[in-house]
Protein backbone atom coordinates (compact mmCIF):
# COMPACT_ATOMS: atom_id res chain seq x y z
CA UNK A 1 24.37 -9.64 -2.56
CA UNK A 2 23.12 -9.35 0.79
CA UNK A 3 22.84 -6.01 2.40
CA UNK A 4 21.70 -5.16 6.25
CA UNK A 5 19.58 -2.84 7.32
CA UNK A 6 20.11 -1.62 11.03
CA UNK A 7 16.92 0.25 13.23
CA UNK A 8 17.20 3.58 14.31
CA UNK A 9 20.65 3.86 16.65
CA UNK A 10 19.43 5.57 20.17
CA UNK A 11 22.00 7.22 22.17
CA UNK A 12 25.25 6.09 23.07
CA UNK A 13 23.68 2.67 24.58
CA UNK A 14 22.83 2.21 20.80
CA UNK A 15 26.38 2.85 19.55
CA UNK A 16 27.95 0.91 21.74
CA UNK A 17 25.60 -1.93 20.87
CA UNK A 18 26.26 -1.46 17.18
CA UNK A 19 30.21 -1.34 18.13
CA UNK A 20 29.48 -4.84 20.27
CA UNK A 21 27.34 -6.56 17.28
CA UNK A 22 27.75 -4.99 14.14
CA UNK A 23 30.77 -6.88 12.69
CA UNK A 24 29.62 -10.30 14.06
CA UNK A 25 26.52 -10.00 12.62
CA UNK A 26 27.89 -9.20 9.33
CA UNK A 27 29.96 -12.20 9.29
CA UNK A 28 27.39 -14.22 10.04
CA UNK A 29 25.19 -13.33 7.76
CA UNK A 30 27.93 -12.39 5.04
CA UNK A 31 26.85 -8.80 4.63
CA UNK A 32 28.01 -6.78 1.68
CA UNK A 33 26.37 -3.73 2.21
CA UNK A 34 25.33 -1.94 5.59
CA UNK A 35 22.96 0.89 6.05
CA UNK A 36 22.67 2.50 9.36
CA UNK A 37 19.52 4.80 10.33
CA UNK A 38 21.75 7.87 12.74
CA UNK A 39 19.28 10.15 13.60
CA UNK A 40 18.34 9.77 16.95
CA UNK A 41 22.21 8.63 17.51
CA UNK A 42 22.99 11.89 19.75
CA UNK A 43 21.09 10.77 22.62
CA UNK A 44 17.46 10.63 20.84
CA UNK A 45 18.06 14.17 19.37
CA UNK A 46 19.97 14.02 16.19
CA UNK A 47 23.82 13.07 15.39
CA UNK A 48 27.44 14.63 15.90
CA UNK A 49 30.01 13.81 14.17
CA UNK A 50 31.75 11.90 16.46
CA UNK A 51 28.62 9.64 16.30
CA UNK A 52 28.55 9.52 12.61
CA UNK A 53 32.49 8.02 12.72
CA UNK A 54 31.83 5.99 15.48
CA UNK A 55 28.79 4.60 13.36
CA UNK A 56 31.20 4.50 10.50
CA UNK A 57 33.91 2.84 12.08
CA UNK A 58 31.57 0.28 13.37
CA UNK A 59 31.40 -0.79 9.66
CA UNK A 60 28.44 0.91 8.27
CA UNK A 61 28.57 1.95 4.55
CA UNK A 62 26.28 4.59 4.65
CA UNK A 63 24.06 6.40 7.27
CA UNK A 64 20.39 7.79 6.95
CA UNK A 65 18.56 10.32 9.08
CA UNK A 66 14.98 11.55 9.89
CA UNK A 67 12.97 13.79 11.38
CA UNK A 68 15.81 14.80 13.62
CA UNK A 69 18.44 15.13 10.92
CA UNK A 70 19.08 19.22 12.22
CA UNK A 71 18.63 18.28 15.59
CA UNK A 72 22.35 19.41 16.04
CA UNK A 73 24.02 21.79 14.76
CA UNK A 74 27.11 20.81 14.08
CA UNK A 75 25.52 18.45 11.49
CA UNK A 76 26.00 21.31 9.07
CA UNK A 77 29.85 20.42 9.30
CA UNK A 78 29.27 17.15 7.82
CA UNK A 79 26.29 17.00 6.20
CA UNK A 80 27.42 16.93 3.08
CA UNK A 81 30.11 13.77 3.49
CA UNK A 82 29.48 11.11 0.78
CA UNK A 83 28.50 8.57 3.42
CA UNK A 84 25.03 10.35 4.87
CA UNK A 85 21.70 11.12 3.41
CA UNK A 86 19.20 13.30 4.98
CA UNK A 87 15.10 13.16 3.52
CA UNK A 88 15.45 14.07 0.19
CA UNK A 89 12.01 15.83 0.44
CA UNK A 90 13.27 18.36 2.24
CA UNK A 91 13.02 21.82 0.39
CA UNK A 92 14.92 22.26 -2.71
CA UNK A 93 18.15 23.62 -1.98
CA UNK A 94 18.26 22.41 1.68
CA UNK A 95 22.61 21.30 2.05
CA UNK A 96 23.27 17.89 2.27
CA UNK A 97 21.94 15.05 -0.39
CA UNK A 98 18.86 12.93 -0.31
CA UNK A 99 20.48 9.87 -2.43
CA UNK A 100 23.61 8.54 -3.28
CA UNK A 101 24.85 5.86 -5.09
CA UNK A 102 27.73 3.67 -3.81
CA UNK A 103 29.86 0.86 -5.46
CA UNK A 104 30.27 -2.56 -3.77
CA UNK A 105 30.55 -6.31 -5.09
CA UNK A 106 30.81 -4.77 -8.87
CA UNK A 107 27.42 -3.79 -8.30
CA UNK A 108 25.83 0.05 -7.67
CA UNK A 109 23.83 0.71 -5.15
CA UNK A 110 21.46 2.93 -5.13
CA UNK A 111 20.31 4.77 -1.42
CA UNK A 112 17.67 6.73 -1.41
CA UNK A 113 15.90 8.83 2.24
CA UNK A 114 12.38 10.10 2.51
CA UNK A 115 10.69 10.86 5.37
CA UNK A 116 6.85 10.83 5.60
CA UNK A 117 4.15 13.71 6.19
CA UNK A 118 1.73 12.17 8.18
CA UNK A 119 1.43 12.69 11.93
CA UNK A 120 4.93 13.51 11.65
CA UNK A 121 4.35 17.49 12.08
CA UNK A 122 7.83 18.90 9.66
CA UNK A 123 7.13 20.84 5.76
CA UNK A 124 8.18 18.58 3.87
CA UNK A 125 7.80 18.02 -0.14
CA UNK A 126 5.75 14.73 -1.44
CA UNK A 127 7.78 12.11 -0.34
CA UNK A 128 5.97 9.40 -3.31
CA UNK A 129 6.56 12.49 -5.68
CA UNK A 130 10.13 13.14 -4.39
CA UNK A 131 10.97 9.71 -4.61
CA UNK A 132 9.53 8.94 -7.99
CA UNK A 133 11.58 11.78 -9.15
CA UNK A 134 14.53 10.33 -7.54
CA UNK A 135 14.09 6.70 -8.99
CA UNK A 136 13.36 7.84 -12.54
CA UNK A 137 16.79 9.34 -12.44
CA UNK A 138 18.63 6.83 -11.13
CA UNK A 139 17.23 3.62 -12.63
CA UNK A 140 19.53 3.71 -15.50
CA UNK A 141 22.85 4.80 -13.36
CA UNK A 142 21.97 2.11 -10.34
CA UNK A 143 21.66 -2.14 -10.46
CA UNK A 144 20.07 -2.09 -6.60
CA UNK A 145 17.99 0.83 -5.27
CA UNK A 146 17.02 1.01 -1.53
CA UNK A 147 14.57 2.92 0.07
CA UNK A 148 14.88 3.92 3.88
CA UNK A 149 11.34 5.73 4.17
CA UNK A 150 11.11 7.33 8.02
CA UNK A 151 7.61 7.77 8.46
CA UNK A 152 4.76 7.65 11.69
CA UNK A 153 2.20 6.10 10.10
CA UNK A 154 2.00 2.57 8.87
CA UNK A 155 -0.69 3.96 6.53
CA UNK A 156 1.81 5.85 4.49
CA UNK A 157 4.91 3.24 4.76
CA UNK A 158 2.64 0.57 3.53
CA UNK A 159 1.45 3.09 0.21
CA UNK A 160 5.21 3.63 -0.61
CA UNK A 161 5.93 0.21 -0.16
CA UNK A 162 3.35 -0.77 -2.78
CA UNK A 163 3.73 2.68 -4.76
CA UNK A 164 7.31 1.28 -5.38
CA UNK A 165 6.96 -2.01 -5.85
CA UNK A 166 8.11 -3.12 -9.26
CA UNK A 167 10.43 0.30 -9.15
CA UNK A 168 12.97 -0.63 -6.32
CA UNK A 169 14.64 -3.63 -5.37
CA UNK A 170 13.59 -2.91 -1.08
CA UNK A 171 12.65 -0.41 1.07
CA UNK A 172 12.49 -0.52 4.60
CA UNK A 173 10.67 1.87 6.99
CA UNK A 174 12.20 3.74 10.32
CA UNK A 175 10.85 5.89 12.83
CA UNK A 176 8.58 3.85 15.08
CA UNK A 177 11.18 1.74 16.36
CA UNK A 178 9.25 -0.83 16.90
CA UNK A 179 10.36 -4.16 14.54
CA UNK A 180 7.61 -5.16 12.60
CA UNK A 181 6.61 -8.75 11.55
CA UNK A 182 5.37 -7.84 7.93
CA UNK A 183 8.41 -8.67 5.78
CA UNK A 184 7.21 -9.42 2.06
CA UNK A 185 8.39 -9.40 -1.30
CA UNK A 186 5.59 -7.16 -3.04
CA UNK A 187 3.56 -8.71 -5.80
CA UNK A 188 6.18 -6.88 -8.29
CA UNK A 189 9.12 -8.02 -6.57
CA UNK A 190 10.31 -5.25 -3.87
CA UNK A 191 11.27 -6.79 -0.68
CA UNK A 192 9.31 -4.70 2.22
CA UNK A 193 9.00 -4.10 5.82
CA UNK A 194 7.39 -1.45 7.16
CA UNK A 195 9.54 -0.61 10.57
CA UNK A 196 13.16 -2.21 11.23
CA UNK A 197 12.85 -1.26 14.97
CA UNK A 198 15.65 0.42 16.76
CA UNK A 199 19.17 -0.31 18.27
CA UNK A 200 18.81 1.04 21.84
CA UNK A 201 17.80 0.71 25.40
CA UNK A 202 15.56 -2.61 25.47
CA UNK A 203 14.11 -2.51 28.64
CA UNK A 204 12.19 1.19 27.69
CA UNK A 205 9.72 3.17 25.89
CA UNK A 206 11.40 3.61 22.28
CA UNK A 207 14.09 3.75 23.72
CA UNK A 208 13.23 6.37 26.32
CA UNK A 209 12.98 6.22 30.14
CA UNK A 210 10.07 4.36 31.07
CA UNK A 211 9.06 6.98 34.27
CA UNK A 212 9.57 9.98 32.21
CA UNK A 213 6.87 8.32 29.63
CA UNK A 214 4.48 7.28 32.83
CA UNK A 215 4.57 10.97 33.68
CA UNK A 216 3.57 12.40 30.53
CA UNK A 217 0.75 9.82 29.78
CA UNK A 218 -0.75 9.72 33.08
CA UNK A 219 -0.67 13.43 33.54
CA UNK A 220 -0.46 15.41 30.27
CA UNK A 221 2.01 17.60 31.61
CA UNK A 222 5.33 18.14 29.14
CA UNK A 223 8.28 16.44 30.39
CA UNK A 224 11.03 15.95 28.55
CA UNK A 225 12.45 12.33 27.34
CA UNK A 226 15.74 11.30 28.57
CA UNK A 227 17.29 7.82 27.18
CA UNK A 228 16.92 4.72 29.48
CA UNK A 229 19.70 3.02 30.92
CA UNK A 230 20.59 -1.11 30.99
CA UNK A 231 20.70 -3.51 28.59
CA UNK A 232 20.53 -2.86 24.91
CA UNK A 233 18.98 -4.89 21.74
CA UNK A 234 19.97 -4.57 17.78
CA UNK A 235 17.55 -4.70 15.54
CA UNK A 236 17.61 -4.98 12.00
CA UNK A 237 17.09 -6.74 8.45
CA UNK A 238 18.77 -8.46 5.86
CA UNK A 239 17.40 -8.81 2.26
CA UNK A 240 19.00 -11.17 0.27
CA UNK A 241 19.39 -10.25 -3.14
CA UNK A 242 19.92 -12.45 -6.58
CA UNK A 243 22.82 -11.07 -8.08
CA UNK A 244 21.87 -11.89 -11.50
CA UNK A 245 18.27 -10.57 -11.31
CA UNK A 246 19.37 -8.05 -8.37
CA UNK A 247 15.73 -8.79 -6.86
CA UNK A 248 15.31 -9.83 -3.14
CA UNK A 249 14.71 -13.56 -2.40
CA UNK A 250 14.45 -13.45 1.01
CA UNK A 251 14.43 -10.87 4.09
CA UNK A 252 15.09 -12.45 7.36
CA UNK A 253 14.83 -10.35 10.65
CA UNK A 254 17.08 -9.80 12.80
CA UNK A 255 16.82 -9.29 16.68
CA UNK A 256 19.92 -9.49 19.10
């Protein structure tokens, strides 16, 4: 079982990358199951649902989101479509769904979204709490159970990561979009990296205009962050997974 992980999409540069790559890339690497972080999809700021099908069409399985999740708000149209998962440690009652569990290869796969409290400025529940909760329930009902945890600090990605070791076959972090060089398998067997990196503008700042980010650094005046233009990169991750022990053997990073 091998199932990809692709870095945050930004803007329409990031679609159009995933529309370019995506398929070849599963091919190659004879994907099974492809999870796609959406949330800074509408040009940095959240997702539409055009996005989301275009992402879907693409051949993503499933899409998570962030700290932007509500950053539009005609996400409350489709929130609640079996194929996206918003933080599930948003407050209880919040629409959409913070898990789901999808069938593929005879196996169930378990997807679970958290986003993290540090530095990251949004009321939030307990995302180790939340998630604990989550896994606990779904052990028994799931073979595979992935963890997309969007979080600032490496601090708190790298506590999940070993807080569910043993508990969940991966988990992969988002946010930073930055691709780290950290991929593991965890002393109890969870495969682990703590940021994917993005799918988006290469030659910028996150994926952000470079002069709108010299502006605000240099002169600590607001200014507001527009996507950069040019040529685009895909990041993302692969973890290959033993389909008779469904733990990861082997992650392998992937940068196009």
């Amino acid at each position: 079982m091998n199932i990809l992980a692709v870095g945050d999409i930004v803007g329409s540069l990031g679609i159009q990358e995933l529309q370019k790559k995506l398929q070849k890339i599963k091919q190659e690497y004879q994907v099974d199951f492809t999870i796609v972080n959406g949330e800074n999809a509408a040009e940095g700021m959240g997702i539409t649902e055009k996005n989301f099908k275009d992402i879907l069409a693409s051949g993503a399985d499933c899409v998570t989101l962030g700290n932007h999740t509500w950053g539009k708000k005609e996400i409350f149209k489709f929130i609640d479509h079996p194929k996206i998962i918003r933080p599930a440690n948003y407050p209880e009652g919040v629409c959409g769904k913070g898990y789901c569990i999808y069938a593929c290869q005879n196996k169930r796969i378990a997807v679970i979204n958290a986003i993290g409290r540090a530095e990251i400025n949004i009321m939030v529940d307990n995302p180790f709490l939340v998630t604990q909760k989550i896994v606990d329930k779904v052990k028994k009902e799931a073979d595979i159970i992935v963890l997309d945890f969007h979080a600032e600090a490496t601090g708190e990605k790298k506590t999940m990561g070993y807080y569910m070791d043993g508990k969940i076959t991966a988990m992969f972090g988002t946010h930073t979009h930055i691709q780290t060089a950290d991929e593991q398998i965890l002393p109890n067997g969870t495969g682990y990296i703590t940021d994917i990196g993005m799918t988006g503008p290469k030659d910028s700042v996150i994926g952000m205009d470079k002069e709108v980010a010299f502006k605000r650094f240099l002169t600590a005046l607001p200014e507001r962050y527009k996507i950069a233009t040019g040529e685009a990169i895909f990041n993302s991750v692969l973890f290959e997974i033993n389909e008779n022990t469904d733990k990861v053997e082997k992650i392998i990073r992937i940068n196009s």
